[in-house]
C-alpha atoms as a PDB file:
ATOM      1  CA  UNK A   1      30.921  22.998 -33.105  1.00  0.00           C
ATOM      2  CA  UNK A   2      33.213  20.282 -30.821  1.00  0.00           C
ATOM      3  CA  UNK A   3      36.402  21.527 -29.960  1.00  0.00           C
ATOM      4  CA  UNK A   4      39.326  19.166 -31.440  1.00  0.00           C
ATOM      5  CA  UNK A   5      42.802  19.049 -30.328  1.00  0.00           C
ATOM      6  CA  UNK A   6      45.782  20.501 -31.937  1.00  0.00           C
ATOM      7  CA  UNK A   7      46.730  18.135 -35.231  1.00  0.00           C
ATOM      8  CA  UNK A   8      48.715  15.643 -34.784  1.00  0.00           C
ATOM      9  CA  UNK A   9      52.046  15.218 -37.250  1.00  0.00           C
ATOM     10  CA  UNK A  10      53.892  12.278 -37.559  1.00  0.00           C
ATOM     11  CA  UNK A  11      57.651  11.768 -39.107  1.00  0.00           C
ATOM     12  CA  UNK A  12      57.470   9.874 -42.056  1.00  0.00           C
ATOM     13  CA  UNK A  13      59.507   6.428 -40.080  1.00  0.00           C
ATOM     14  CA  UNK A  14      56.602   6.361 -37.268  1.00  0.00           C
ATOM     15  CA  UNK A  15      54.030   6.384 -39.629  1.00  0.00           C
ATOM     16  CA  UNK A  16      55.209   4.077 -42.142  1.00  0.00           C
ATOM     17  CA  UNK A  17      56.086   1.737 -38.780  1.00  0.00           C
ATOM     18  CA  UNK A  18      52.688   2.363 -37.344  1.00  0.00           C
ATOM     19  CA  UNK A  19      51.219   1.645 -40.547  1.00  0.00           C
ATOM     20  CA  UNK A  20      53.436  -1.625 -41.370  1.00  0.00           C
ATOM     21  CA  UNK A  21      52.014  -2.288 -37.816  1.00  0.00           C
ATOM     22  CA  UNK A  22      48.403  -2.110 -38.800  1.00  0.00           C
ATOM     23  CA  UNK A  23      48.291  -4.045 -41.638  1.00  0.00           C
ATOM     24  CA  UNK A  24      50.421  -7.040 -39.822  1.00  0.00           C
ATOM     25  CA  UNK A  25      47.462  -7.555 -37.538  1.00  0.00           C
ATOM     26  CA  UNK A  26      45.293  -7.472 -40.121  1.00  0.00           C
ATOM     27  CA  UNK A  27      44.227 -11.304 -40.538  1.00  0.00           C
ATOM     28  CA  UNK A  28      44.366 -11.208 -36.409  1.00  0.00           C
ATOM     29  CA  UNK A  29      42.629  -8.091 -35.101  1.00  0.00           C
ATOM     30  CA  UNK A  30      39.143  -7.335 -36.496  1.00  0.00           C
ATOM     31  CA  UNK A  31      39.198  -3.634 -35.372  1.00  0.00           C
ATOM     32  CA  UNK A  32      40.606  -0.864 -37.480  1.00  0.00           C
ATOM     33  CA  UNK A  33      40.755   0.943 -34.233  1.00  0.00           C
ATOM     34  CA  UNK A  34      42.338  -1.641 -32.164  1.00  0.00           C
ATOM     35  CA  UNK A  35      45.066  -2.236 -34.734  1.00  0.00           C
ATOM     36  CA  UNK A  36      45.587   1.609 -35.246  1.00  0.00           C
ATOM     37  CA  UNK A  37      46.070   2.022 -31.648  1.00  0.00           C
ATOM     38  CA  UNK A  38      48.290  -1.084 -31.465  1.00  0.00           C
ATOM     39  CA  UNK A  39      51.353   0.772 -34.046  1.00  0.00           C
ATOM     40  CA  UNK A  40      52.308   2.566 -31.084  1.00  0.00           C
ATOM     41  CA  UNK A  41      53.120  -0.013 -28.602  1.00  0.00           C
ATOM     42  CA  UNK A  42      54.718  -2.195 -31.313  1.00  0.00           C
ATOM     43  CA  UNK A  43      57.358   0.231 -32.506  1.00  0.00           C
ATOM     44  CA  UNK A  44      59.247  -0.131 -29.232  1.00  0.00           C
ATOM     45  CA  UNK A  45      59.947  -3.579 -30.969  1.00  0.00           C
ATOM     46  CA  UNK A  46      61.461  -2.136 -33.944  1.00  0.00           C
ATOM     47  CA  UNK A  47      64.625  -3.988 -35.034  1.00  0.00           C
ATOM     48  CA  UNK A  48      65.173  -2.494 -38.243  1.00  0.00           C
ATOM     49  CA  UNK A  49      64.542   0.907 -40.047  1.00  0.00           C
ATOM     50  CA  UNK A  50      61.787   1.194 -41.813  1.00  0.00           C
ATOM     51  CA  UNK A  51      63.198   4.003 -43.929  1.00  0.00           C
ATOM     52  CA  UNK A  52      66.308   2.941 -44.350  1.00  0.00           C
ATOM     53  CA  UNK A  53      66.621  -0.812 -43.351  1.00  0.00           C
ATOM     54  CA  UNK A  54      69.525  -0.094 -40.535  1.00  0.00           C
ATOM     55  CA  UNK A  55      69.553  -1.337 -37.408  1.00  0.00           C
ATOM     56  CA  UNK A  56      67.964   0.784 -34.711  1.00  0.00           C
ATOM     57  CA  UNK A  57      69.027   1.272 -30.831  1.00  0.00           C
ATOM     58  CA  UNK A  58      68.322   2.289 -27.721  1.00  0.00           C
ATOM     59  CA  UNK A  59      70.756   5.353 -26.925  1.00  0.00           C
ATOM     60  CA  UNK A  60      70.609   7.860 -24.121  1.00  0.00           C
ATOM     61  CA  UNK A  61      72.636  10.802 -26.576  1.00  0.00           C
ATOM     62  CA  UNK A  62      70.760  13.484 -27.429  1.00  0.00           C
ATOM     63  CA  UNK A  63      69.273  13.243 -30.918  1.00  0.00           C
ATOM     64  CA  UNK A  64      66.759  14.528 -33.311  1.00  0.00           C
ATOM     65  CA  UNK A  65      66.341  17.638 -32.195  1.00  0.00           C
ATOM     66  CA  UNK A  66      66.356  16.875 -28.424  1.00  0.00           C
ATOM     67  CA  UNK A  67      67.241  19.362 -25.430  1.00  0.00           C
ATOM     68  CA  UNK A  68      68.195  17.987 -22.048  1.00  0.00           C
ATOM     69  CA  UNK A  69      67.741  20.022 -19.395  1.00  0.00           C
ATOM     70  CA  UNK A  70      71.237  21.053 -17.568  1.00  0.00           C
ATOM     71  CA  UNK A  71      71.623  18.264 -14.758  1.00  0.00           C
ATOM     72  CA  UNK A  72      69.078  15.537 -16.756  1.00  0.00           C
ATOM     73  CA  UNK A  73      70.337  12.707 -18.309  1.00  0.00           C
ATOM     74  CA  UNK A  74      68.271  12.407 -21.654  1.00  0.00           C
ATOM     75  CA  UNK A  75      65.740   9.907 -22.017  1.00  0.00           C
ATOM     76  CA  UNK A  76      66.390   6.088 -23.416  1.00  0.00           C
ATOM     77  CA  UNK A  77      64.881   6.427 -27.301  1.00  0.00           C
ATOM     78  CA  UNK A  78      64.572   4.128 -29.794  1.00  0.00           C
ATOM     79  CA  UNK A  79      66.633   5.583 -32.555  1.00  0.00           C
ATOM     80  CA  UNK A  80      67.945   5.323 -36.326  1.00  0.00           C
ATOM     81  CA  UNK A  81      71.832   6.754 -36.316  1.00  0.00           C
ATOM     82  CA  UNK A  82      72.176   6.501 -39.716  1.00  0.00           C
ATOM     83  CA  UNK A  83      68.474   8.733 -40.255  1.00  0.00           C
ATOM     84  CA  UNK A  84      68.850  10.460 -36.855  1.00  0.00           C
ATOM     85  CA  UNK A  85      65.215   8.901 -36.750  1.00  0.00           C
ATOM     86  CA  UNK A  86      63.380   8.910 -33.389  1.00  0.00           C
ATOM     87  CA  UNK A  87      60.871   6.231 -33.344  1.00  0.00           C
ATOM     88  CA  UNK A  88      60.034   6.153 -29.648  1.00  0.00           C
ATOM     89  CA  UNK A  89      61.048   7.478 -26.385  1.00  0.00           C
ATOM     90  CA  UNK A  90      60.639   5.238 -22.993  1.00  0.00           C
ATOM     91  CA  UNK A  91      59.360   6.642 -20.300  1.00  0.00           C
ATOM     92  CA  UNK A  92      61.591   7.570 -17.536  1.00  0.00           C
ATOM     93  CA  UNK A  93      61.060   5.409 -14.201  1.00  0.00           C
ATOM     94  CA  UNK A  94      64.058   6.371 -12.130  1.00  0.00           C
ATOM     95  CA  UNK A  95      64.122   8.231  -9.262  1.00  0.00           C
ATOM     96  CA  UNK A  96      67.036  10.141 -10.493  1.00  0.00           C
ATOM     97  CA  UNK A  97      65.252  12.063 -13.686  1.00  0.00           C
END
């Protein structure tokens, strides 16, 4: 029997984003795969909440359950203040992290 990897959970904002993703490429992108993989990607663009309708923001503060190492700045996130919803965390590029 193949090996699989450890499940994968997510919140109930990334999937409903990722989903709302999906389905908005629908009449564009004839894979299912292609547009499944695409919901990642796309929620950096997120304007609005998709739980609660808010406007998200890029923040640096700790959130959602986050630890910073002592001497790290946290990482730039996509976030929901008034959820305390992480929807996606940029990759640090500086030399300083």
């Amino acid at each position: 029997m193949p090996e699989t990897g450890a499940p994968v959970t997510l919140s109930r904002g990334i999937a409903i984003a990722e989903l709302a993703a999906a389905r908005a490429l629908e009449s564009r992108v004839e894979s299912d795969a292609v547009r499944r993989a695409a919901g990642r990607p796309l929620r950096t663009l997120l304007e609005r909440c998709p739980l609660c309708d808010e406007a998200v923001t890029i923040s640096r503060s700790s959130c959602c359950g986050e630890v910073t190492p002592i001497g790290k700045l946290p990482s730039e996130k996509l976030v929901c203040p008034a959820c305390d919803e992480r929807f996606y965390t940029f990759e640090d590029t500086g030399p300083d992290r």
